[in-house]
C-alpha atoms as a PDB file:
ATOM      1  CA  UNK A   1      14.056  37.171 -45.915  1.00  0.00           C
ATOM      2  CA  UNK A   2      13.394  33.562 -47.574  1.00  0.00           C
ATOM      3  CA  UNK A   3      13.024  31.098 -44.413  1.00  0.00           C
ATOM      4  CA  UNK A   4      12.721  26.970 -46.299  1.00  0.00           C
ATOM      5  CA  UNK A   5      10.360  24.686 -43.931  1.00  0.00           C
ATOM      6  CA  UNK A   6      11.052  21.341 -45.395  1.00  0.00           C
ATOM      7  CA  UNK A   7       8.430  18.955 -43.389  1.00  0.00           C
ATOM      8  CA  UNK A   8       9.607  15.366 -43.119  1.00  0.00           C
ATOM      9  CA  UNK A   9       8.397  12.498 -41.190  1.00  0.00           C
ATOM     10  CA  UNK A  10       8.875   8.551 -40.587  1.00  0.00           C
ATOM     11  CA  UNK A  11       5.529   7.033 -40.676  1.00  0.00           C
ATOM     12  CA  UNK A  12       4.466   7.496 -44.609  1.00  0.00           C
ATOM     13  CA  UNK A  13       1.831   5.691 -45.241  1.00  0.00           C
ATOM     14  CA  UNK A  14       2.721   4.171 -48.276  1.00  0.00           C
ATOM     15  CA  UNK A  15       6.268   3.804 -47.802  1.00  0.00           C
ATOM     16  CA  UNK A  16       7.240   4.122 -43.756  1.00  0.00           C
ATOM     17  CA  UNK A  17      10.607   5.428 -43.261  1.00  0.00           C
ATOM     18  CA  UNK A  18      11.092   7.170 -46.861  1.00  0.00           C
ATOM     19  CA  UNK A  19      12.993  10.329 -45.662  1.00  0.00           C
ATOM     20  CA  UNK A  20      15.931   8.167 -44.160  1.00  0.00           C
ATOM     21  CA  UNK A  21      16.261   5.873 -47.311  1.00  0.00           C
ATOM     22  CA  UNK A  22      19.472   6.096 -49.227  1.00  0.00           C
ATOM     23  CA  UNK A  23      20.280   7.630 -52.243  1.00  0.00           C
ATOM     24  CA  UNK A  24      23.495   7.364 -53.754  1.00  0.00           C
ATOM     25  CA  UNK A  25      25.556   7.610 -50.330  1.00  0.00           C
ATOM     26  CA  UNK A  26      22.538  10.070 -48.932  1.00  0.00           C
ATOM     27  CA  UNK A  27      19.694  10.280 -47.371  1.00  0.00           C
ATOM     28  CA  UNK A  28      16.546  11.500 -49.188  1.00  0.00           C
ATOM     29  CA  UNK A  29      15.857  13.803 -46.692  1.00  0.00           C
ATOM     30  CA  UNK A  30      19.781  15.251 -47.101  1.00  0.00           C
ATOM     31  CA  UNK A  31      19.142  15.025 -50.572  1.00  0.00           C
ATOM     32  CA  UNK A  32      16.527  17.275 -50.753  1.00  0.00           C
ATOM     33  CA  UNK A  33      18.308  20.169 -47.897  1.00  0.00           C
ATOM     34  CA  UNK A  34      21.346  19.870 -50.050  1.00  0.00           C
ATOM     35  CA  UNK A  35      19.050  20.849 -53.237  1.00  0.00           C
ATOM     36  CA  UNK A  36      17.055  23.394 -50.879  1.00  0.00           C
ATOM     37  CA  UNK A  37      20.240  24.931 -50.197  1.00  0.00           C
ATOM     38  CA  UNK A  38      21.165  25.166 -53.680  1.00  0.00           C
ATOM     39  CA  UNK A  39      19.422  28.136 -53.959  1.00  0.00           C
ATOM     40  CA  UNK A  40      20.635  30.973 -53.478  1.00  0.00           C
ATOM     41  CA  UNK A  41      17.506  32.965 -52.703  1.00  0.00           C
ATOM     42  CA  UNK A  42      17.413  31.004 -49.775  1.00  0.00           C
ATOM     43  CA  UNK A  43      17.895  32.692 -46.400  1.00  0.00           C
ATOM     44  CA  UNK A  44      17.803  29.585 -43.593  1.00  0.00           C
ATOM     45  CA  UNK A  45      16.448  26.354 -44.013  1.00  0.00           C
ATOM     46  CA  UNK A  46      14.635  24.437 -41.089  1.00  0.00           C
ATOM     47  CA  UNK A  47      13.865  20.844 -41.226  1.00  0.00           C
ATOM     48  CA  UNK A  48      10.063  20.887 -39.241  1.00  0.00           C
ATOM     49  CA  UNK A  49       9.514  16.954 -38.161  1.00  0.00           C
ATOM     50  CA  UNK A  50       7.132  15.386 -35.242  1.00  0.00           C
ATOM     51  CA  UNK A  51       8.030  14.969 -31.470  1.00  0.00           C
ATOM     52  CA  UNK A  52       7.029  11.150 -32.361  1.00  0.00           C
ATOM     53  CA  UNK A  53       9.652   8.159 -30.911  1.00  0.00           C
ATOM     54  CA  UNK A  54      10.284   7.596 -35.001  1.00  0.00           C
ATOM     55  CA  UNK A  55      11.568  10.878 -35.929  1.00  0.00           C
ATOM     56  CA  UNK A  56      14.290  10.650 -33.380  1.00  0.00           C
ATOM     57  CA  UNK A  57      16.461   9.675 -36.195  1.00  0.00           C
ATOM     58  CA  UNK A  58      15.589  12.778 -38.313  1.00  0.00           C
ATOM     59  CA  UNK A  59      16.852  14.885 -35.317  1.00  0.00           C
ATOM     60  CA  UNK A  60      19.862  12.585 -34.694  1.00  0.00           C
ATOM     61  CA  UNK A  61      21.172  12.660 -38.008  1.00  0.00           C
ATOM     62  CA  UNK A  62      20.499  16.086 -39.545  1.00  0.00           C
ATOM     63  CA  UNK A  63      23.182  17.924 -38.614  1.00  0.00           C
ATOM     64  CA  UNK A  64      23.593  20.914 -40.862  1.00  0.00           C
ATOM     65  CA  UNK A  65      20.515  22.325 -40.757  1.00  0.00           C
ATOM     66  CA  UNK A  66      18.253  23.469 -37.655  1.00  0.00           C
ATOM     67  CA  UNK A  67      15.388  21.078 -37.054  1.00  0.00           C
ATOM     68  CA  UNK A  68      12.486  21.804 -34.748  1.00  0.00           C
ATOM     69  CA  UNK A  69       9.981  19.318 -33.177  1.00  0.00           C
ATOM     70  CA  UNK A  70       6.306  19.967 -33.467  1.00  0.00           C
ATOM     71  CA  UNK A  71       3.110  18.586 -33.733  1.00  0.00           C
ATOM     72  CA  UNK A  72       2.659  14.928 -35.819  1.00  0.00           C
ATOM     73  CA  UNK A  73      -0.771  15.918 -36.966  1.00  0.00           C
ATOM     74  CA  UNK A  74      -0.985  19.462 -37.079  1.00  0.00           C
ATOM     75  CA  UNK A  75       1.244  20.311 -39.362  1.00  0.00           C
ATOM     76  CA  UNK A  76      -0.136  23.985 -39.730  1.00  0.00           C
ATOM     77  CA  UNK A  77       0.609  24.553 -36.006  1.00  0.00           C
ATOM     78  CA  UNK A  78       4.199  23.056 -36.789  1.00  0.00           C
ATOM     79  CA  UNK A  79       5.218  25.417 -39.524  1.00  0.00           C
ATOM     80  CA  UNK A  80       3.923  27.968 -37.024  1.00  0.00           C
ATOM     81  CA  UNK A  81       6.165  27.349 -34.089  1.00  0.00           C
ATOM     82  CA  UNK A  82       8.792  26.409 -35.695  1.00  0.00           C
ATOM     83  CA  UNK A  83       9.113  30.018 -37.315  1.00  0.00           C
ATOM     84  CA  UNK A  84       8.622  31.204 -33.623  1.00  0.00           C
ATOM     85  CA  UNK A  85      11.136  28.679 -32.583  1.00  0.00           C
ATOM     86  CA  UNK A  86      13.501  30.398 -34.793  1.00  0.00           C
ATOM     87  CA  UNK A  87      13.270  33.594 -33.947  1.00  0.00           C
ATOM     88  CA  UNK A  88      12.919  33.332 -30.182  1.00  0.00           C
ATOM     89  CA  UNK A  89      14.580  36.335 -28.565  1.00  0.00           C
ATOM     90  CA  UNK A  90      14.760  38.123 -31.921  1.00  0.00           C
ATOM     91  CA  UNK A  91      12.353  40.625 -34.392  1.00  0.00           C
ATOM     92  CA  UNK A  92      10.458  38.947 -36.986  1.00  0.00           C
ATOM     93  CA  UNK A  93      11.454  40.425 -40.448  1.00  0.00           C
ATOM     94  CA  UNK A  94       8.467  42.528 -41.954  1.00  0.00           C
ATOM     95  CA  UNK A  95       9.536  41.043 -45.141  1.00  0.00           C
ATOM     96  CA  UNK A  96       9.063  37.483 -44.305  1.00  0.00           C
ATOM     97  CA  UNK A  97       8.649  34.723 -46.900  1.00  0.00           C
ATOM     98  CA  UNK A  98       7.828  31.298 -46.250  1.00  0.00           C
ATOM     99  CA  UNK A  99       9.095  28.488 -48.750  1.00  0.00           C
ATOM    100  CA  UNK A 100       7.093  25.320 -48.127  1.00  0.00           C
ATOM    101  CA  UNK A 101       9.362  21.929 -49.579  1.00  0.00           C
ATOM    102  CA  UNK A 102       8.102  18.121 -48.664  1.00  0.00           C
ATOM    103  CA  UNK A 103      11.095  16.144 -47.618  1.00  0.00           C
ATOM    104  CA  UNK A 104       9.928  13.645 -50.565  1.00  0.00           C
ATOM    105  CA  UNK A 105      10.991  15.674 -53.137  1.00  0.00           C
ATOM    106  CA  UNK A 106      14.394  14.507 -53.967  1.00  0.00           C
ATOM    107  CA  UNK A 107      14.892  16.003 -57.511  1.00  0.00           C
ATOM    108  CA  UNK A 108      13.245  19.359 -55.900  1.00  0.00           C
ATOM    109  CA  UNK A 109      15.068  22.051 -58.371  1.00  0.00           C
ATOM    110  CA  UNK A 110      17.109  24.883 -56.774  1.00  0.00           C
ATOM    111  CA  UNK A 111      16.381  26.939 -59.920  1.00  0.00           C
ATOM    112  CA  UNK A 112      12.802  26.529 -59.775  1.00  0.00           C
ATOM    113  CA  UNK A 113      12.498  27.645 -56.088  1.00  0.00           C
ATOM    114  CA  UNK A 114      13.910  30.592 -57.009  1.00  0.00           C
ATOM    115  CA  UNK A 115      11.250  31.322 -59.626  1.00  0.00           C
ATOM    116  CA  UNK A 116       9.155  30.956 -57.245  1.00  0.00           C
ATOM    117  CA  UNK A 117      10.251  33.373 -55.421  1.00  0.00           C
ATOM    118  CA  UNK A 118      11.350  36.099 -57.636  1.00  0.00           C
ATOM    119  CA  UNK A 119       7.769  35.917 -58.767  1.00  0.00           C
ATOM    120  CA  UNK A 120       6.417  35.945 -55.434  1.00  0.00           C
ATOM    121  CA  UNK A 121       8.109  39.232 -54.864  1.00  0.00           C
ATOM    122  CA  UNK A 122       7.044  39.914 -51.322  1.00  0.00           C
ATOM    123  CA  UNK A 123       3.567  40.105 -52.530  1.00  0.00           C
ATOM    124  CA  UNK A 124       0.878  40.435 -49.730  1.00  0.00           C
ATOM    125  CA  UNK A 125      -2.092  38.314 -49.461  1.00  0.00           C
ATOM    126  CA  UNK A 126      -0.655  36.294 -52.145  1.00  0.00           C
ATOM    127  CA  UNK A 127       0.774  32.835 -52.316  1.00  0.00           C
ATOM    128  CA  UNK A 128       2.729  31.597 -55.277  1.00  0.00           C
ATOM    129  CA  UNK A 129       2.938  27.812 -56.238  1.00  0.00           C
ATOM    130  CA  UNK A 130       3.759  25.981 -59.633  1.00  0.00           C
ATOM    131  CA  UNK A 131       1.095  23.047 -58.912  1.00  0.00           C
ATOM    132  CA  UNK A 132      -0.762  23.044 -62.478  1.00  0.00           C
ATOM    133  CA  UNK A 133       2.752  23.564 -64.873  1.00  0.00           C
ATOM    134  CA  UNK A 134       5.595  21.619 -63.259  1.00  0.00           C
ATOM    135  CA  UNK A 135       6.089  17.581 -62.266  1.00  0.00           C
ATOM    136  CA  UNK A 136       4.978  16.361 -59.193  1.00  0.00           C
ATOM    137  CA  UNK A 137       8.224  16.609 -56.942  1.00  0.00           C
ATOM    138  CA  UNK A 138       9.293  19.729 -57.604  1.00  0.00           C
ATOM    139  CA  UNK A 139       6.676  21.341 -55.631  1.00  0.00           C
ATOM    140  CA  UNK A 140       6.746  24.973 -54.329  1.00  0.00           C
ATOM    141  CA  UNK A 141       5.009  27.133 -52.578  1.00  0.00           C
ATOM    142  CA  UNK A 142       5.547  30.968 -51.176  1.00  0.00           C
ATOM    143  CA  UNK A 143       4.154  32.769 -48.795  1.00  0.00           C
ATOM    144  CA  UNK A 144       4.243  35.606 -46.200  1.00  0.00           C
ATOM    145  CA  UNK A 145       4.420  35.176 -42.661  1.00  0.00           C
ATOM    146  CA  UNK A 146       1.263  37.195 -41.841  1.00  0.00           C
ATOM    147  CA  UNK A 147      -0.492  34.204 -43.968  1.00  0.00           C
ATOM    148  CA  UNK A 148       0.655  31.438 -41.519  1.00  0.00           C
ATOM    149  CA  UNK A 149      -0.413  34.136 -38.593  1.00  0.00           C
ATOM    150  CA  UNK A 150      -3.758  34.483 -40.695  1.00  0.00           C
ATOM    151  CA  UNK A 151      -4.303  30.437 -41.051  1.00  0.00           C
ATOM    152  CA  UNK A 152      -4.093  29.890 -37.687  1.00  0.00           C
ATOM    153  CA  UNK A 153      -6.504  32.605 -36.512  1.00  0.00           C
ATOM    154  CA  UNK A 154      -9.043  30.774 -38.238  1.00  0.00           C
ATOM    155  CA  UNK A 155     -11.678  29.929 -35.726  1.00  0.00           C
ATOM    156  CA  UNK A 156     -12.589  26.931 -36.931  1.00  0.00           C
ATOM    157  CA  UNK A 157      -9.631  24.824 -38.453  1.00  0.00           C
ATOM    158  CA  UNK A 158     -10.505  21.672 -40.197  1.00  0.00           C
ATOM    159  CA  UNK A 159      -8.761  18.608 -40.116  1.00  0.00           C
ATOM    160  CA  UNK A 160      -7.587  19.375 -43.963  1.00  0.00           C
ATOM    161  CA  UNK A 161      -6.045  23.131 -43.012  1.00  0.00           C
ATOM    162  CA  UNK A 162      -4.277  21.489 -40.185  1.00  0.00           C
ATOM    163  CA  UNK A 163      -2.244  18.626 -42.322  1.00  0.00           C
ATOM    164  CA  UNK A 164      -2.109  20.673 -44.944  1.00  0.00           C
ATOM    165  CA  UNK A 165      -0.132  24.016 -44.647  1.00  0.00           C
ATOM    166  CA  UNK A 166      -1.788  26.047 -47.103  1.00  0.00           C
ATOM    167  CA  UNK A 167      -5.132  25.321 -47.215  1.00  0.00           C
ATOM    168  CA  UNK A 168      -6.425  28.412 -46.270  1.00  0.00           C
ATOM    169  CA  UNK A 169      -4.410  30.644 -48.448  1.00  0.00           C
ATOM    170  CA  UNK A 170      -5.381  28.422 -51.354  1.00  0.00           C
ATOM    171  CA  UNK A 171      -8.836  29.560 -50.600  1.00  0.00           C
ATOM    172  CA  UNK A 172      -8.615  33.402 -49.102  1.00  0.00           C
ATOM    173  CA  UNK A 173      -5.649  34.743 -50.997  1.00  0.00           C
ATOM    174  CA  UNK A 174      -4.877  35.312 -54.090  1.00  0.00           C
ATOM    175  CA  UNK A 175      -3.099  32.658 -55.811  1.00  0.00           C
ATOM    176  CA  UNK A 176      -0.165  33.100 -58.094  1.00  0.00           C
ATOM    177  CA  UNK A 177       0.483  30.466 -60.490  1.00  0.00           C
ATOM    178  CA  UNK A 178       3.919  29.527 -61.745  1.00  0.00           C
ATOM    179  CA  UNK A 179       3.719  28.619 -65.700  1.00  0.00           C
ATOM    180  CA  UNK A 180       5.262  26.682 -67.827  1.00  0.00           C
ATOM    181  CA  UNK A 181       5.274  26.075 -71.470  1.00  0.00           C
ATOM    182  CA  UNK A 182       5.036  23.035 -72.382  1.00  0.00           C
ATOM    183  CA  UNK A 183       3.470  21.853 -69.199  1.00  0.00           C
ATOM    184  CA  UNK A 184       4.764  18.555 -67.048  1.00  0.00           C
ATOM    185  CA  UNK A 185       1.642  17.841 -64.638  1.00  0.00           C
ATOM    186  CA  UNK A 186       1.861  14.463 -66.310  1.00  0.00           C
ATOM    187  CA  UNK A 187       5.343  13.557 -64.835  1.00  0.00           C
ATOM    188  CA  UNK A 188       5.421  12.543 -61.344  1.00  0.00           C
ATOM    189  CA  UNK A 189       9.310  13.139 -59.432  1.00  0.00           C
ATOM    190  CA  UNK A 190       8.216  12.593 -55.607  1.00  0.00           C
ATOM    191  CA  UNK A 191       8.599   8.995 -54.047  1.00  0.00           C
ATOM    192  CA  UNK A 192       6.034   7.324 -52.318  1.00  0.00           C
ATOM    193  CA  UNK A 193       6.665   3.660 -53.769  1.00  0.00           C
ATOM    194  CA  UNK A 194       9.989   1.670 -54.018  1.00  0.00           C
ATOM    195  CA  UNK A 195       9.717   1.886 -58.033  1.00  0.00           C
ATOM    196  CA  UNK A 196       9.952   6.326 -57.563  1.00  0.00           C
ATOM    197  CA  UNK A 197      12.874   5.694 -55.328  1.00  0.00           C
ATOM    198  CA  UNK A 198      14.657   4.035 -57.758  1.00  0.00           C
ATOM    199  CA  UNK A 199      14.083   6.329 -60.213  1.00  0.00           C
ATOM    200  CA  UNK A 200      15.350   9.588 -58.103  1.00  0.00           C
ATOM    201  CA  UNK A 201      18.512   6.869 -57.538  1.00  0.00           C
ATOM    202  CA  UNK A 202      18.964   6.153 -61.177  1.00  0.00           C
ATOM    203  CA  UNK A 203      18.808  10.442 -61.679  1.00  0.00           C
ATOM    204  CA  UNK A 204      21.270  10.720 -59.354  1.00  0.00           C
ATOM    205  CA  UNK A 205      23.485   8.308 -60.764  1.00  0.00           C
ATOM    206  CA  UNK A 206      23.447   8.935 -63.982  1.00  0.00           C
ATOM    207  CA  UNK A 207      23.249  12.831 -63.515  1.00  0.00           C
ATOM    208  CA  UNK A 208      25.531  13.804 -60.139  1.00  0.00           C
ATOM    209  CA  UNK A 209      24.497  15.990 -57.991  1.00  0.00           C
ATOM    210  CA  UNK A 210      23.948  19.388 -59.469  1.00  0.00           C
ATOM    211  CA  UNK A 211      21.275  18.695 -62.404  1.00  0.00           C
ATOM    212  CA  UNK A 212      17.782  20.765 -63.155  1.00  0.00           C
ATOM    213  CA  UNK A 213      14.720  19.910 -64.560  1.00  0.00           C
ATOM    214  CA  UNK A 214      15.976  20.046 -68.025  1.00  0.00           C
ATOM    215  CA  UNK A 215      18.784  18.297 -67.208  1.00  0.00           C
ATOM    216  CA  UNK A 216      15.744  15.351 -65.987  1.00  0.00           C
ATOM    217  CA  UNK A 217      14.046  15.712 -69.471  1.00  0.00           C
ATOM    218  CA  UNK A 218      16.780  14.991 -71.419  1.00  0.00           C
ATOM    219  CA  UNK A 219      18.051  11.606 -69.639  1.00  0.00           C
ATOM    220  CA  UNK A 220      14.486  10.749 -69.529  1.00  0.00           C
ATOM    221  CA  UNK A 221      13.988  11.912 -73.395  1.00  0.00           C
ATOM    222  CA  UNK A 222      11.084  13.877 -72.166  1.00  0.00           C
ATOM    223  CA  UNK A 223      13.134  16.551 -74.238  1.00  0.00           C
ATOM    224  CA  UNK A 224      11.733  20.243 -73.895  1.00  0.00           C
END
């Protein structure tokens, strides 16, 4: 089973609010669970926000997808529970994948999740990402269950493992690495400034709703 844990919040530094601006008719946030969703590998997807005042509105207005209220700043602890959350009353699947998404990934690639998690394969004490190969904003990353179970056993989380998800994993299991020939580290898709969420705008206007990564390289004559 593929369970998506896309983790969105109001208060971004850099550009407060972000999730709940509007892209062609939608918000990012929608944008990126109707992208998530895409996919067919996908099981359930589960928008994971904060019990803070300002993400009332992602729980208002996010209405096809389950979201669960957790934790602002430990986001570790959120993933968690919100897994627990949605099995409450019911077995956990031995063959449990997690599929971490950032809610400010707009142009997040249905095709590339799946990649990611036809190479993951159910592989044990393994997580697979594409963070060296593939533009910023399309990030992915897979992992089993019994890793989130195994992060938060740590005795002695730091402040970095609890904002950030997979910290632990990136440093106690083994790490597989998505490739990609010719690489696109150098291109940067996520939005954290008003000039990247005019970009993801201008993609979606020019391109629809149903484009790839390719489809990205050719408007932007990035080219293959």
């Amino acid at each position: 089973m593929n369970l998506a844990i896309i983790q969105a919040r109001m208060g971004s530094s850099r550009l407060p609010g972000k999730v709940a601006m509007d892209i062609c008719g939608k918000s990012m946030l929608q944008r990126v669970i109707d992208r998530v969703n895409k996919c067919q590998l996908i099981t359930t997807t589960i928008v994971a926000t904060s019990t803070n005042s300002e993400d009332n509105i992602i729980a208002e207005t996010i209405k096809d997808v389950d979201v669960y209220r957790g934790s602002n700043d430990d986001v570790l602890e959120r993933y968690y529970r919100t897994v627990l959350h949605h099995f409450k009353g019911r077995s956990m699947p031995l063959d449990l994948n997690i599929i971490r998404i950032t809610a400010d990934c707009p142009l997040i690639d249905p095709d590339v999740i799946g990649t990611a998690i036809i190479k993951h394969c159910d592989q044990r004490e393994t997580i697979t990402v594409n963070l060296h190969d593939y533009p910023d904003g399309l990030d992915v990353e897979v992992f089993p269950y019994a890793g989130l179970m195994a992060s938060m056993a740590t005795k002695r989380r730091r402040r970095m493992a609890r904002e950030h998800v997979t910290t632990w994993m990136l440093s106690n299991y083994n790490v597989n690495q998505m490739e990609r020939d010719p690489g696109l580290a150098h291109l940067n898709w996520s939005v954290d400034v008003m000039e990247e969420l005019e970009f993801s705008r201008k993609i979606y206007e020019n391109l629809g709703d149903n484009f790839r990564l390719v489809d990205i390289l050719r408007y932007t004559g990035e080219g293959e």
